[in-house]
N, C-alpha and C. Protein backbone atom coordinates (compact mmCIF):
# COMPACT_ATOMS: atom_id res chain seq x y z
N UNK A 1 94.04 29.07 159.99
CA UNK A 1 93.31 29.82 158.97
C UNK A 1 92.80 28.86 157.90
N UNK A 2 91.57 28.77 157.70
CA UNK A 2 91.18 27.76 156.52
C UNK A 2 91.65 28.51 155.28
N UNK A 3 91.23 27.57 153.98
CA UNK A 3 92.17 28.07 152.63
C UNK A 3 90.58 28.89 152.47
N UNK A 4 89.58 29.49 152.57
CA UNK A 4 88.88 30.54 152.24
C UNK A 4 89.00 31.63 153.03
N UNK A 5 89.47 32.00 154.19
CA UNK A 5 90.09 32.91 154.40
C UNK A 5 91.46 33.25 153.90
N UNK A 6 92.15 32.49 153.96
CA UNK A 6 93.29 33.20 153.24
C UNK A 6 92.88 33.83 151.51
N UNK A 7 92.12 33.08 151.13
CA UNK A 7 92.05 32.89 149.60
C UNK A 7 91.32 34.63 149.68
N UNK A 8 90.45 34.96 150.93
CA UNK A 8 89.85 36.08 150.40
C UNK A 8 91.26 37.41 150.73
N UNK A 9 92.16 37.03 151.85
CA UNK A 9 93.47 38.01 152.01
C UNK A 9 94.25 38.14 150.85
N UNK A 10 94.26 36.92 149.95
CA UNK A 10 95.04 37.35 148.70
C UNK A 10 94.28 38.16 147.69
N UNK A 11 92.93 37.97 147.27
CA UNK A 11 91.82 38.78 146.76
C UNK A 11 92.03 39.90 146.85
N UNK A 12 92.20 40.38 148.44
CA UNK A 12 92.18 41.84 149.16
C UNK A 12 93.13 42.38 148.32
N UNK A 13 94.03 42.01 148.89
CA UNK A 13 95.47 42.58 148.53
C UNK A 13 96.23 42.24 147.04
N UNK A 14 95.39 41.12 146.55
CA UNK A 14 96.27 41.71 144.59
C UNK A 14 95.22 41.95 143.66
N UNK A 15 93.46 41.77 144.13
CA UNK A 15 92.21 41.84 142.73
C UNK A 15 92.01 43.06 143.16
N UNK A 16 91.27 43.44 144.38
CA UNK A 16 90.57 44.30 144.72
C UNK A 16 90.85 45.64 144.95
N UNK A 17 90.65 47.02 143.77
CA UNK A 17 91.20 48.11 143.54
C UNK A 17 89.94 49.14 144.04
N UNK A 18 89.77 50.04 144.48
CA UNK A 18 89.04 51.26 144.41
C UNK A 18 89.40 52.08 143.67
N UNK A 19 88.30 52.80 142.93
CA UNK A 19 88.85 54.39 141.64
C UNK A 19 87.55 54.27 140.84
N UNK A 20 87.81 54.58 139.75
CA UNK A 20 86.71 54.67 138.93
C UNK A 20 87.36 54.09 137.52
N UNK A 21 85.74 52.95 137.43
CA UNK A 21 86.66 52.06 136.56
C UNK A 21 85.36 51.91 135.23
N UNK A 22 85.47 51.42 134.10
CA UNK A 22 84.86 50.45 133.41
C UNK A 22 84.93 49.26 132.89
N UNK A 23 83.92 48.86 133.11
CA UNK A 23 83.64 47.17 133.50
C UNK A 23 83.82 46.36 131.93
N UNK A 24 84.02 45.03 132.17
CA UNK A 24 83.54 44.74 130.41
C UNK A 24 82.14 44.66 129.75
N UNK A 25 80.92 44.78 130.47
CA UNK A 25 79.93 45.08 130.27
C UNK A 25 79.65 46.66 130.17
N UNK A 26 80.46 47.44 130.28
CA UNK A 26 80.29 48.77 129.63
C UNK A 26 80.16 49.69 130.83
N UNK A 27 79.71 49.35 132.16
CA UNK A 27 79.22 49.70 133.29
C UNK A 27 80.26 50.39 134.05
N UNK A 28 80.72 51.16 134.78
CA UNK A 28 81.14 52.50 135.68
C UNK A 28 80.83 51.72 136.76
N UNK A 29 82.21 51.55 137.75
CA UNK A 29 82.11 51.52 138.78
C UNK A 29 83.10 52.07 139.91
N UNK A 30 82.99 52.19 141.04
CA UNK A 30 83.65 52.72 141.40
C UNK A 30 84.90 51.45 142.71
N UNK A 31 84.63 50.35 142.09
CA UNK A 31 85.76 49.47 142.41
C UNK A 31 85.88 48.24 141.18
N UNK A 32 86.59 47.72 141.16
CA UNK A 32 87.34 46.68 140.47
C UNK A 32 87.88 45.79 140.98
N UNK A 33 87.48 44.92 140.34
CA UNK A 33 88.46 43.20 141.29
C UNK A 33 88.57 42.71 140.07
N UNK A 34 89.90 42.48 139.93
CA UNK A 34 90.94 41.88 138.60
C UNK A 34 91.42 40.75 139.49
N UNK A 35 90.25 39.51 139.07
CA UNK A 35 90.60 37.98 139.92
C UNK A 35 92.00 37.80 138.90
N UNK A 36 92.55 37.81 138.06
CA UNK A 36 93.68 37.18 137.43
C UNK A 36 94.99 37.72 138.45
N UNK A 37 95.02 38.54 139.26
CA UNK A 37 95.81 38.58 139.99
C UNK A 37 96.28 37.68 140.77
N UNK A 38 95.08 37.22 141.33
CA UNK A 38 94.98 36.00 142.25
C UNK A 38 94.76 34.24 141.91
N UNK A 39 94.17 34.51 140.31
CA UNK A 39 94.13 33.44 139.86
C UNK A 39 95.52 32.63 139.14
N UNK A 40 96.13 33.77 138.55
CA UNK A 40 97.35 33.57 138.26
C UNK A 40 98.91 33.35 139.42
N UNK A 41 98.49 33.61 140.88
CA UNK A 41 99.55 33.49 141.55
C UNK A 41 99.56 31.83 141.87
N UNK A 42 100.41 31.48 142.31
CA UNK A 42 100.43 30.09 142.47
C UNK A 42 99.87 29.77 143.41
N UNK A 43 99.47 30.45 144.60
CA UNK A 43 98.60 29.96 145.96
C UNK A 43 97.28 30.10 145.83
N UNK A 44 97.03 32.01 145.07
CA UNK A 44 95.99 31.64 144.38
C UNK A 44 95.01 30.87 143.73
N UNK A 45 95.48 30.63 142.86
CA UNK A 45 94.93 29.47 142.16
C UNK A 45 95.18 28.02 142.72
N UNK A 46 96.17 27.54 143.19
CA UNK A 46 95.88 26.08 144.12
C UNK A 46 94.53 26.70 145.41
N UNK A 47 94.12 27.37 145.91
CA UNK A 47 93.17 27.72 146.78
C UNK A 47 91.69 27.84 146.10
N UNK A 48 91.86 28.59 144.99
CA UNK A 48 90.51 28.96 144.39
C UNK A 48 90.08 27.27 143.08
N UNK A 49 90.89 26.37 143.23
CA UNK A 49 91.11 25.40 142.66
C UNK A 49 90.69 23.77 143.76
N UNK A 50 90.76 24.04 144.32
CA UNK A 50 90.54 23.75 145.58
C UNK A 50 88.97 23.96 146.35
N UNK A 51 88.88 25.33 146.21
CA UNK A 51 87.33 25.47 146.51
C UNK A 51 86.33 25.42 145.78
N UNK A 52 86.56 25.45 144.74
CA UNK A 52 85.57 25.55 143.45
C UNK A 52 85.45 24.05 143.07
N UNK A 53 86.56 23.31 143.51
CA UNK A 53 86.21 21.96 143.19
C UNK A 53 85.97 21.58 144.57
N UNK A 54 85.76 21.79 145.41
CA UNK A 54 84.34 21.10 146.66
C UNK A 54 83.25 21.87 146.09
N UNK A 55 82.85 22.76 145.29
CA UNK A 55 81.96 23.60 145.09
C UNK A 55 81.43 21.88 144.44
N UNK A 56 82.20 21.92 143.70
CA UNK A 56 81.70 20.62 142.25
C UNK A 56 81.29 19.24 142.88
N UNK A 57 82.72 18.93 143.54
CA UNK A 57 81.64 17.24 144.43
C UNK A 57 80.57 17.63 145.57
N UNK A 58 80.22 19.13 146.04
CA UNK A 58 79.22 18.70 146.22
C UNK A 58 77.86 18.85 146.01
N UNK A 59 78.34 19.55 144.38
CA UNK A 59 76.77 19.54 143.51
C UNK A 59 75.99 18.17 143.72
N UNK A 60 74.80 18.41 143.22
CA UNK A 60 74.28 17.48 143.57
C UNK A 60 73.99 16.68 142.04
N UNK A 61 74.43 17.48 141.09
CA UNK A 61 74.48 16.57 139.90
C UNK A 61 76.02 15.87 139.49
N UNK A 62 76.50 14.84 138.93
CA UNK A 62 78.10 14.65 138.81
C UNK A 62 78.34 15.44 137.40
N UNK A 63 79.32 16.20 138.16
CA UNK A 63 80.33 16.73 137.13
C UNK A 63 80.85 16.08 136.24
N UNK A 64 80.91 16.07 134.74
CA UNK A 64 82.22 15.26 134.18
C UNK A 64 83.59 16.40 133.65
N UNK A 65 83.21 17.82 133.56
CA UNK A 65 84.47 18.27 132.89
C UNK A 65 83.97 19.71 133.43
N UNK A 66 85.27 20.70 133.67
CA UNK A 66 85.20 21.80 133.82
C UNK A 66 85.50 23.33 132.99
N UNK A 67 84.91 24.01 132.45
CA UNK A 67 85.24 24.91 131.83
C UNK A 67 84.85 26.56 131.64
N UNK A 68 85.08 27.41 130.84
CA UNK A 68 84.54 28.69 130.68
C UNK A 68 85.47 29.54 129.85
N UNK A 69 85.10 30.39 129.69
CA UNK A 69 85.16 31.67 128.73
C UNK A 69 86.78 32.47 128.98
N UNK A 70 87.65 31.62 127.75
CA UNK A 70 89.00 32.50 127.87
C UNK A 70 88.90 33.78 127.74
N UNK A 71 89.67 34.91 128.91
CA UNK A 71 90.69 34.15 129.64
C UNK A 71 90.73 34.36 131.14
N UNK A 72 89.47 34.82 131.39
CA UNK A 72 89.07 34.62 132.91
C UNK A 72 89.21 33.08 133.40
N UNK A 73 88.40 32.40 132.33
CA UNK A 73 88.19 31.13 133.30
C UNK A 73 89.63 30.53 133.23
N UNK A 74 90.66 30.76 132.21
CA UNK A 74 91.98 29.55 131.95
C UNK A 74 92.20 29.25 133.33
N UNK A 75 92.73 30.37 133.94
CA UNK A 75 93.61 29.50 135.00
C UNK A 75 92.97 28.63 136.03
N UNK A 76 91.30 29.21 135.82
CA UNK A 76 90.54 28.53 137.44
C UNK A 76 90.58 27.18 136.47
N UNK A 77 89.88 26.84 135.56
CA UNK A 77 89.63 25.79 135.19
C UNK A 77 90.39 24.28 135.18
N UNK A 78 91.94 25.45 135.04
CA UNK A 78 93.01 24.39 135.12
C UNK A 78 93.39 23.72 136.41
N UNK A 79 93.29 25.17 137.57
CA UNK A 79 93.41 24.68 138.65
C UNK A 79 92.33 23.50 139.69
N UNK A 80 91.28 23.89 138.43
CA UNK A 80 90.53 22.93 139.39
C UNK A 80 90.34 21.17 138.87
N UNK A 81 91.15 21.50 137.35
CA UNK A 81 91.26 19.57 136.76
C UNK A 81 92.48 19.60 137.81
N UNK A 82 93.83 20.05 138.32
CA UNK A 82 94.48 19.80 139.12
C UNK A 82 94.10 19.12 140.12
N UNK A 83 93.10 20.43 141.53
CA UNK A 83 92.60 19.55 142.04
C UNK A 83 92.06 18.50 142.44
N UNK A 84 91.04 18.03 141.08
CA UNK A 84 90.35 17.35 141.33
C UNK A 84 91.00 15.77 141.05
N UNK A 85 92.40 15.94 140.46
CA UNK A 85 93.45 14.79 140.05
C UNK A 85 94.16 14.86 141.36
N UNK A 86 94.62 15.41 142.16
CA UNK A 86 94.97 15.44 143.02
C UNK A 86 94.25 14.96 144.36
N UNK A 87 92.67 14.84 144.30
CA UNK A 87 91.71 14.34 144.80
C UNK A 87 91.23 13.22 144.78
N UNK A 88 91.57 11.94 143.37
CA UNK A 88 91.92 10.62 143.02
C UNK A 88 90.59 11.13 142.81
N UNK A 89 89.54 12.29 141.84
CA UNK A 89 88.80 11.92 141.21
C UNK A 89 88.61 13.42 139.89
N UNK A 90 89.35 12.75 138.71
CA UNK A 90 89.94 13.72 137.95
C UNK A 90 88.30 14.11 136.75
N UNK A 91 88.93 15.87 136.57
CA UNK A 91 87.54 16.35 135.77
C UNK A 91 88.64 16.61 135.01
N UNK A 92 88.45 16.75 133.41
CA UNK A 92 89.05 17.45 132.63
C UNK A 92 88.88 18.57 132.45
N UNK A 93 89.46 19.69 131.82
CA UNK A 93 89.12 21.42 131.90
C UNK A 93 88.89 21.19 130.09
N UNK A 94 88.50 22.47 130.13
CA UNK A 94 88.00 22.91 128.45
C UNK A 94 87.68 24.35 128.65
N UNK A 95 88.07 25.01 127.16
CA UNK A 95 88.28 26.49 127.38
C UNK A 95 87.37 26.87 125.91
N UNK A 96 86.62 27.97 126.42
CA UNK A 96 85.53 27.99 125.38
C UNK A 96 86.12 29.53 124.71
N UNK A 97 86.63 29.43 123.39
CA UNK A 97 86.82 30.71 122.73
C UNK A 97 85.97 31.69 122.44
N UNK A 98 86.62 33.16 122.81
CA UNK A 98 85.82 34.00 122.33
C UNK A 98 85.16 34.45 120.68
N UNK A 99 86.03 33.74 119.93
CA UNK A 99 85.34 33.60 118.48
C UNK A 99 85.87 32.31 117.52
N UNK A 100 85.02 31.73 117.01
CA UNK A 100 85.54 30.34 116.90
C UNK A 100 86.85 30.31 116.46
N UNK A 101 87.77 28.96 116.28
CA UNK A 101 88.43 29.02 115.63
C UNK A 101 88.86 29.53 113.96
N UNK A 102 89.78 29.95 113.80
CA UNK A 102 89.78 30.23 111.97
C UNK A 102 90.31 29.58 111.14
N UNK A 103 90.64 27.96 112.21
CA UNK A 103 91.31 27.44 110.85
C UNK A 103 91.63 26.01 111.94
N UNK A 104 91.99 24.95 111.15
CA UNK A 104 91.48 23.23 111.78
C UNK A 104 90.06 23.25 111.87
N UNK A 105 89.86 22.87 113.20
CA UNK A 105 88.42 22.16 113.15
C UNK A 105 87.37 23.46 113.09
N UNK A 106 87.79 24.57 113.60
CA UNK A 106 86.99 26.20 113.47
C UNK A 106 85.99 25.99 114.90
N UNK A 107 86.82 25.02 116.04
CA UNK A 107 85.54 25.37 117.12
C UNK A 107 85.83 26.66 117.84
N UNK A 108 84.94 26.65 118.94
CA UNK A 108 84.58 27.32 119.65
C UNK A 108 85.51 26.72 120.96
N UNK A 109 85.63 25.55 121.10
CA UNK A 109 85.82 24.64 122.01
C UNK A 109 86.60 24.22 122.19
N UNK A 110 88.36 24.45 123.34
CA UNK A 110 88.92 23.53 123.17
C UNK A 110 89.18 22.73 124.49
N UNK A 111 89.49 21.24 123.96
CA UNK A 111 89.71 19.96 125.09
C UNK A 111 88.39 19.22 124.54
N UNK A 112 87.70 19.34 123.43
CA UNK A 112 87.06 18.00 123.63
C UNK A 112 87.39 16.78 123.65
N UNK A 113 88.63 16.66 122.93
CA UNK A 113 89.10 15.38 123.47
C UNK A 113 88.87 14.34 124.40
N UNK A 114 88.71 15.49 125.30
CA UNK A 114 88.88 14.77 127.07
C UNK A 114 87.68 14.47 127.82
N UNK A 115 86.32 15.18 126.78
CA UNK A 115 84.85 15.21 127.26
C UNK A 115 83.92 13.76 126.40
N UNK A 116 82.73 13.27 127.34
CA UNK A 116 82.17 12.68 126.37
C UNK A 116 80.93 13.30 126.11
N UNK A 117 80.37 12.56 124.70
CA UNK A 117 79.38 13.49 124.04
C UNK A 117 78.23 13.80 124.84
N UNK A 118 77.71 15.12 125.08
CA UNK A 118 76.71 15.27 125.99
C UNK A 118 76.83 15.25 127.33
N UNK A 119 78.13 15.38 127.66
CA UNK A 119 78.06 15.04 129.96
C UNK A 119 77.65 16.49 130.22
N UNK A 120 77.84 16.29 131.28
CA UNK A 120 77.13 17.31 132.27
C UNK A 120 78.70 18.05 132.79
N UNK A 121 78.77 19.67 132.37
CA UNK A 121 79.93 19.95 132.81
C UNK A 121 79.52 21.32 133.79
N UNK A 122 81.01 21.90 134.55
CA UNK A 122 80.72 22.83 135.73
C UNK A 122 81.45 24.09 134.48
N UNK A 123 80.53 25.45 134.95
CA UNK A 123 80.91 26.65 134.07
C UNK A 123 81.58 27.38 135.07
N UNK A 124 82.79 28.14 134.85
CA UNK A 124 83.47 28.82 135.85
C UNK A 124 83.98 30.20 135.23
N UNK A 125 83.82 31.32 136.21
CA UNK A 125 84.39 32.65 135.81
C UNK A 125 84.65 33.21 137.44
N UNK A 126 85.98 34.25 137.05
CA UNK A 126 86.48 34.68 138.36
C UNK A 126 85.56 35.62 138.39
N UNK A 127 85.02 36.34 137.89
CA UNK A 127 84.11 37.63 138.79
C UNK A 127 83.06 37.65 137.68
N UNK A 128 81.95 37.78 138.19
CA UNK A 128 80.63 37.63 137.98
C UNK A 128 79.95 39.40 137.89
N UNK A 129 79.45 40.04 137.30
CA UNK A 129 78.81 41.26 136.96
C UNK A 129 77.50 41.04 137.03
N UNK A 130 77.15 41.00 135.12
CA UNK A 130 76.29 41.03 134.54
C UNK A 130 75.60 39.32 134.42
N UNK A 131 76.63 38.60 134.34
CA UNK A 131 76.38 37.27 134.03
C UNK A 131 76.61 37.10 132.74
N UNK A 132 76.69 38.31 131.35
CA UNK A 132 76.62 37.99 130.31
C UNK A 132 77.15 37.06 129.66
N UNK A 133 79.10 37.41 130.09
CA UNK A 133 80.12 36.07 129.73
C UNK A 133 79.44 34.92 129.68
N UNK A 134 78.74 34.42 131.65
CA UNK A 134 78.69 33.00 131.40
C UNK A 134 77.29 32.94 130.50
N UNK A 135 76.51 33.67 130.03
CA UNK A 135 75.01 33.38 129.66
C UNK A 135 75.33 32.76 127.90
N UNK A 136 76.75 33.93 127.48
CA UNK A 136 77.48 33.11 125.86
C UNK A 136 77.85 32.14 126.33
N UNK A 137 78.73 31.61 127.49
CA UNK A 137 79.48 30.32 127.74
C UNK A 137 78.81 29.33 127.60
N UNK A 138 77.37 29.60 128.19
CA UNK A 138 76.06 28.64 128.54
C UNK A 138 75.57 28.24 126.66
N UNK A 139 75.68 29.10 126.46
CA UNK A 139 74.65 29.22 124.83
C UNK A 139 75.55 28.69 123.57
N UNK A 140 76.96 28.71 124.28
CA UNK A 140 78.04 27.70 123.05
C UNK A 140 78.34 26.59 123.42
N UNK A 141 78.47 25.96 124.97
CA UNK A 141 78.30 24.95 125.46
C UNK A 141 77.41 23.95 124.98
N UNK A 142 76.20 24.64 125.30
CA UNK A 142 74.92 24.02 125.10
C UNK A 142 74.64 23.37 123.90
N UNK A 143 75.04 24.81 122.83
CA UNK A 143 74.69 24.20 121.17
C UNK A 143 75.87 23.05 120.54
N UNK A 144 76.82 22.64 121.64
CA UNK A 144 77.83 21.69 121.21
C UNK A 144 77.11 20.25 122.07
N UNK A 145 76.26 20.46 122.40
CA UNK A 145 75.37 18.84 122.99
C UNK A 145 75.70 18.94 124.29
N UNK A 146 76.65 19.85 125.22
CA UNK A 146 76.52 19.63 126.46
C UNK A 146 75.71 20.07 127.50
N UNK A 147 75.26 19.69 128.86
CA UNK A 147 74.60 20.04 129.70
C UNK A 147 75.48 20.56 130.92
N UNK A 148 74.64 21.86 130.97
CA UNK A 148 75.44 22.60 132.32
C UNK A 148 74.67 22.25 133.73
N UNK A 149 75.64 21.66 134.65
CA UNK A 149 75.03 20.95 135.84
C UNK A 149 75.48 22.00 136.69
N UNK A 150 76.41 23.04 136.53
CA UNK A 150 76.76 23.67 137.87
C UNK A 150 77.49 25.39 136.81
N UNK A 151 76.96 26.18 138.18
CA UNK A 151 77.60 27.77 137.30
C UNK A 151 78.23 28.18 138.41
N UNK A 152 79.31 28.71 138.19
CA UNK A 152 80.15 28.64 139.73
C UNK A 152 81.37 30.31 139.65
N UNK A 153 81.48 31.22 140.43
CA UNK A 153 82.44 32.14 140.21
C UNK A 153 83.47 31.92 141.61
N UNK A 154 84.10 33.04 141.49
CA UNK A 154 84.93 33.37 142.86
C UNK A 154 84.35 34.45 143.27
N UNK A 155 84.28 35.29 142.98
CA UNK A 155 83.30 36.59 143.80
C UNK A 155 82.03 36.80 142.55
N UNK A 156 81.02 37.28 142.77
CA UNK A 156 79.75 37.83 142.59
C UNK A 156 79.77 39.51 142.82
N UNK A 157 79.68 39.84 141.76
CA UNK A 157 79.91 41.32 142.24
C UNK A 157 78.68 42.11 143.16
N UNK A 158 77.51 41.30 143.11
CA UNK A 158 75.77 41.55 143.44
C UNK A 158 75.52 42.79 142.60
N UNK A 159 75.71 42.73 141.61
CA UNK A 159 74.88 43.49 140.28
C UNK A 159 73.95 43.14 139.23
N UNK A 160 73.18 41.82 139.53
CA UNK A 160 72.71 41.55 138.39
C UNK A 160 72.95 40.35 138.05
N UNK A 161 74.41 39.61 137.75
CA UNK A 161 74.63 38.83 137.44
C UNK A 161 73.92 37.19 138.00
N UNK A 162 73.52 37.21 139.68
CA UNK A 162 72.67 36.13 139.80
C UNK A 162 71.18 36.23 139.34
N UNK A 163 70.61 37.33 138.92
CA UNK A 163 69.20 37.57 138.63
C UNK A 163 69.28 37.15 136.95
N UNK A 164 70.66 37.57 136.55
CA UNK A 164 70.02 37.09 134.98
C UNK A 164 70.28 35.79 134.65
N UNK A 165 71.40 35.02 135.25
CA UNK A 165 71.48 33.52 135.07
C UNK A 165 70.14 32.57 135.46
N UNK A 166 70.01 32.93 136.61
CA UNK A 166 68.61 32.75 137.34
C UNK A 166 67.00 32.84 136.12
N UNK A 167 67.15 33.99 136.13
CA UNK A 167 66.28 33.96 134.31
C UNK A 167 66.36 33.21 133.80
N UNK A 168 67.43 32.97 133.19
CA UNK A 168 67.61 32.12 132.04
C UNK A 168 67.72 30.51 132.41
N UNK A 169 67.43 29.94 134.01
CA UNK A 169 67.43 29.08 134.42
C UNK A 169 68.40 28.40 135.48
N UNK A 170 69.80 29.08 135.65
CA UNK A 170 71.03 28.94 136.27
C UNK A 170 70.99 29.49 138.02
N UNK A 171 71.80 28.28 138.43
CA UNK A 171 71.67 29.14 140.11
C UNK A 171 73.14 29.47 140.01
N UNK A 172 74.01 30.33 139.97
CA UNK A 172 74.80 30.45 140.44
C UNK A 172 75.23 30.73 142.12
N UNK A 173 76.75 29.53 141.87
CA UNK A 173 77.54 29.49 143.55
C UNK A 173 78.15 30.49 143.24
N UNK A 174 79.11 30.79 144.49
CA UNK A 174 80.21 31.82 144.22
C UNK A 174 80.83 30.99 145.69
N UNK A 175 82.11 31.64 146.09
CA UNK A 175 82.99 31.13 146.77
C UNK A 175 82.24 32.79 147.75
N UNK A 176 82.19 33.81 147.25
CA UNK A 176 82.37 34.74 148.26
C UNK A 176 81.33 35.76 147.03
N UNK A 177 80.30 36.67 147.51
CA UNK A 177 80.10 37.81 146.90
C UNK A 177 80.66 39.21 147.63
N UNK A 178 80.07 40.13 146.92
CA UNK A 178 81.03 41.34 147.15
C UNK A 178 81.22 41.57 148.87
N UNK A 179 80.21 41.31 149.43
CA UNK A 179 79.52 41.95 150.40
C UNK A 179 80.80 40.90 151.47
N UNK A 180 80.45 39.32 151.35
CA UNK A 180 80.96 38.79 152.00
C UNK A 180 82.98 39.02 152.39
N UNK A 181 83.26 39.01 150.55
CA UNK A 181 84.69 39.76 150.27
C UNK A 181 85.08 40.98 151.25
N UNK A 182 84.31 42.01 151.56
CA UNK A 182 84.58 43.30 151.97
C UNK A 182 84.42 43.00 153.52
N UNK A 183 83.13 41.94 154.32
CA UNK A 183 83.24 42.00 155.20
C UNK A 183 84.67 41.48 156.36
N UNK A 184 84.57 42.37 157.26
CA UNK A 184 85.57 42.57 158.49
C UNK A 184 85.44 40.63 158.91
């Protein structure tokens, strides 16, 4: 079994709910996939850490650091500076707050430490909608001098979310969209 099949059996069985739900974009649906299930288990996330960073070496721009929008992205992000240290070619992670800080430096941003000024970094979120999350991720990133070389999820819900990144200039990858997730 390769680690993307399994990675989509754990999906199945701890994100992916049927009922009637609302989304964080405000939206009614009638399934739900709560990736922190899967991102948070330990196989989980070594798998989706793992794929998301071949997603990254084999962009075609170089990555220097990985990040996104607490607290979807925490755990992928982390799992994938793991990987990629574990790969003998290490990215640092960085976690972009939902409202700046209120007190030290007051960013938006944390791990710059570990970034240099202006690289080119990969944006990551476990489930993809609207795109809105990453379109703020993109727009606080950006206004801190960095360049986004890669937009990357674990599932794509196919609602929208690749048409509006796409707009705004972004191709988003995904490891799997809905369609592929559900298929037999």
């Amino acid at each position: 079994m390769t680690d993307r099949q399994r990675l989509k059996e754990i999906l199945l069985e701890k994100s992916y709910r049927e009922g009637a739900f609302t989304l964080t974009s405000g939206k009614t649906s009638d399934f739900y996939i709560d990736g922190k299930q899967t991102t948070l288990s330990a196989e989980g996330a070594l798998l989706c850490g793992k794929l998301l960073f071949q997603l990254i070496a084999e962009n075609e721009t170089k990555i220097d650091a990985v990040g996104g929008m607490t607290l979807g992205a925490d755990p992928l992000v982390t799992a994938v500076s793991i990987a990629s240290f574990l790969q003998d070619a290490p990215i640092p992670a960085f976690i972009v707050r939902k409202e700046a800080k209120g007190h030290g430096t007051g960013n938006y941003i944390e791990g710059l430490k570990n970034m240099a000024d202006g690289c080119t970094v990969a944006l990551l979120e476990d489930v993809v909608t609207t795109g809105g999350t990453l379109i703020k991720v993109i727009d606080r990133v950006e206004a801190a001098g960095f360049k986004v070389g890669l937009v990357a999820t674990v599932i794509e819900r196919q609602e929208g979310g690749t048409a509006v990144l796409a707009e705004a200039g972004y191709t988003l990858k995904s490891i799997f969209t809905r369609e592929e997730l559900l298929s037999k």
